[in-house]
C-alpha atoms as a PDB file:
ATOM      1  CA  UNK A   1     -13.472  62.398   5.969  1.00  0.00           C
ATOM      2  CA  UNK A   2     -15.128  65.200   7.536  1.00  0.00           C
ATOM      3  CA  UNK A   3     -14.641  68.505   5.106  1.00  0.00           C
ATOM      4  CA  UNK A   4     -14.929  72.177   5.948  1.00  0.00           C
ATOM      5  CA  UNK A   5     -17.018  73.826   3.317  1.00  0.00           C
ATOM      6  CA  UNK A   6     -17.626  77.499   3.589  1.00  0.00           C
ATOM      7  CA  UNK A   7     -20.762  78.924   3.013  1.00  0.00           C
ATOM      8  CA  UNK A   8     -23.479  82.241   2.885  1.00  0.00           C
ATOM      9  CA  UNK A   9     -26.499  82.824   3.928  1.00  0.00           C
ATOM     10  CA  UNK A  10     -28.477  86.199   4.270  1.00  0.00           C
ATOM     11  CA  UNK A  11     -30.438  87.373   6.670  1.00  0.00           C
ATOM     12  CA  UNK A  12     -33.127  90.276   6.820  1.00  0.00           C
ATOM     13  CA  UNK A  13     -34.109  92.500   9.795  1.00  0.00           C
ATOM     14  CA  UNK A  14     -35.130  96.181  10.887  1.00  0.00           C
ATOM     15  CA  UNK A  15     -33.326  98.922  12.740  1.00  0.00           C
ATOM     16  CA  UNK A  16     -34.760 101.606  14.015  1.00  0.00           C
ATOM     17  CA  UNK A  17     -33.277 105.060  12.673  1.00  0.00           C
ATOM     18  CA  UNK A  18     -34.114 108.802  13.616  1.00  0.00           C
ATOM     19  CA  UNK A  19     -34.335 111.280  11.543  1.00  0.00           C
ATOM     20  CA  UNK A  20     -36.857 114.129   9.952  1.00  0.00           C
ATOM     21  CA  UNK A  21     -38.095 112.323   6.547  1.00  0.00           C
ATOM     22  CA  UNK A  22     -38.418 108.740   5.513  1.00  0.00           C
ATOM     23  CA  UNK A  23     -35.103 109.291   2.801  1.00  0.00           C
ATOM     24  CA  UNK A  24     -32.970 110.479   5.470  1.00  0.00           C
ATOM     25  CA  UNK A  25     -33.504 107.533   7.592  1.00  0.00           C
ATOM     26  CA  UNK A  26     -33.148 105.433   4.239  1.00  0.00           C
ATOM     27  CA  UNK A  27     -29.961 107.148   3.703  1.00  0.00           C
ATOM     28  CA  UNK A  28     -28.584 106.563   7.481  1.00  0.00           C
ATOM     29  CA  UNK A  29     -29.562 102.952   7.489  1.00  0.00           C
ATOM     30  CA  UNK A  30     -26.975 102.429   4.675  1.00  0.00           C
ATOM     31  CA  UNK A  31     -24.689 102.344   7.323  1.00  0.00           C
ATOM     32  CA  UNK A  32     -21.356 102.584   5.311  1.00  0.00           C
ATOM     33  CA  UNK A  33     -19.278 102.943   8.462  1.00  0.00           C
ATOM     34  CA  UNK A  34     -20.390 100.009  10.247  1.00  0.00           C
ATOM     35  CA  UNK A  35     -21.822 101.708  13.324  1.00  0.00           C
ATOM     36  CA  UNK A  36     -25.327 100.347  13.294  1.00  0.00           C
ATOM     37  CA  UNK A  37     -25.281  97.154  14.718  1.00  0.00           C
ATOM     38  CA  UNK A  38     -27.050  94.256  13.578  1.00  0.00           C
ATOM     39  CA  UNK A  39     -31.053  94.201  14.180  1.00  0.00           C
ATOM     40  CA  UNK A  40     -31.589  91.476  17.127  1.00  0.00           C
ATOM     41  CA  UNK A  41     -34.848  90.163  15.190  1.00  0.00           C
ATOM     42  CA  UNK A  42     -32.710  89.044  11.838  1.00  0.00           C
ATOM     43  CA  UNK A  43     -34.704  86.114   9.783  1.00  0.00           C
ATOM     44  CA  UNK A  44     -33.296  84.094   7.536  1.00  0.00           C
ATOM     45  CA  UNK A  45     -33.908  85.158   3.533  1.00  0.00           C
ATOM     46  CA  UNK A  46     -35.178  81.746   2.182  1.00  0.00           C
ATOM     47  CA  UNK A  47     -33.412  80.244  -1.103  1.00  0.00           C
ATOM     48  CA  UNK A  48     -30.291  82.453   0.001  1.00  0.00           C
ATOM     49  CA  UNK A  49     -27.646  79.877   0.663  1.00  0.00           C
ATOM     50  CA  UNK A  50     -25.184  78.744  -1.347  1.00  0.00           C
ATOM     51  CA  UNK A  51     -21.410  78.002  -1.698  1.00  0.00           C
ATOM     52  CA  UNK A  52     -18.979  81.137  -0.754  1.00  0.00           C
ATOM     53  CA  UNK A  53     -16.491  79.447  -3.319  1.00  0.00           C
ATOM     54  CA  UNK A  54     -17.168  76.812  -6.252  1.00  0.00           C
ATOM     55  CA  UNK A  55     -13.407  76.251  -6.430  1.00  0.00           C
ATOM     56  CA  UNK A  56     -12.426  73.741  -5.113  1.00  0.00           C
ATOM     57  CA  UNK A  57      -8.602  75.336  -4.452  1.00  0.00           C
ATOM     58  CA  UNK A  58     -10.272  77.876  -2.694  1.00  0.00           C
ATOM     59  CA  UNK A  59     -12.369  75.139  -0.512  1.00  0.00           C
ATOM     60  CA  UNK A  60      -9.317  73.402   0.011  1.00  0.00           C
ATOM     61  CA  UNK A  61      -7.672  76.207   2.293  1.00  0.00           C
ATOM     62  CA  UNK A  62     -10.433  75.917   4.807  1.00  0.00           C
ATOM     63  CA  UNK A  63      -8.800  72.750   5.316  1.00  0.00           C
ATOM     64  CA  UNK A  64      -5.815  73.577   6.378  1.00  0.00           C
ATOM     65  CA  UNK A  65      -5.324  73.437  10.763  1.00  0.00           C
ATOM     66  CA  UNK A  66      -6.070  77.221  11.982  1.00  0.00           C
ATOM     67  CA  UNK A  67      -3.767  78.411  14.811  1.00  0.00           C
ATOM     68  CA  UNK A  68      -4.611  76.954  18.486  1.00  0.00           C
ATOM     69  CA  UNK A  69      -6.202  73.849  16.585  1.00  0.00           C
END
């Protein structure tokens, strides 16, 4: 049987940012609106992936057919 298991990774990446001082760019990058987008030279963080859910009733509703499938 062939099992949909969700999982999460992280990556790592820079972004350039204008501003005056170092901590003002620190404090744009935070980015808590979303409007930075996502640095085009992202690596992956090594030792970061793992299981988004150890339950398995939680697993279990990736396996349920998505619309159009």
């Amino acid at each position: 049987m062939l099992w949909k298991i969700p999982v999460t990774w992280e990556m790592y990446g820079c972004v350039r940012i204008e501003a005056e001082t170092l901590e003002e760019a620190m404090a744009i990058a935070e980015d808590p609106d979303g409007r930075i987008p996502l640095p085009d030279d992202g690596a992956y963080v090594d030792g970061s992936w793992t299981l988004s859910s150890t339950e398995p009733e939680d697993v279990r509703l990736f396996q349920m057919p998505q619309k159009g499938q």
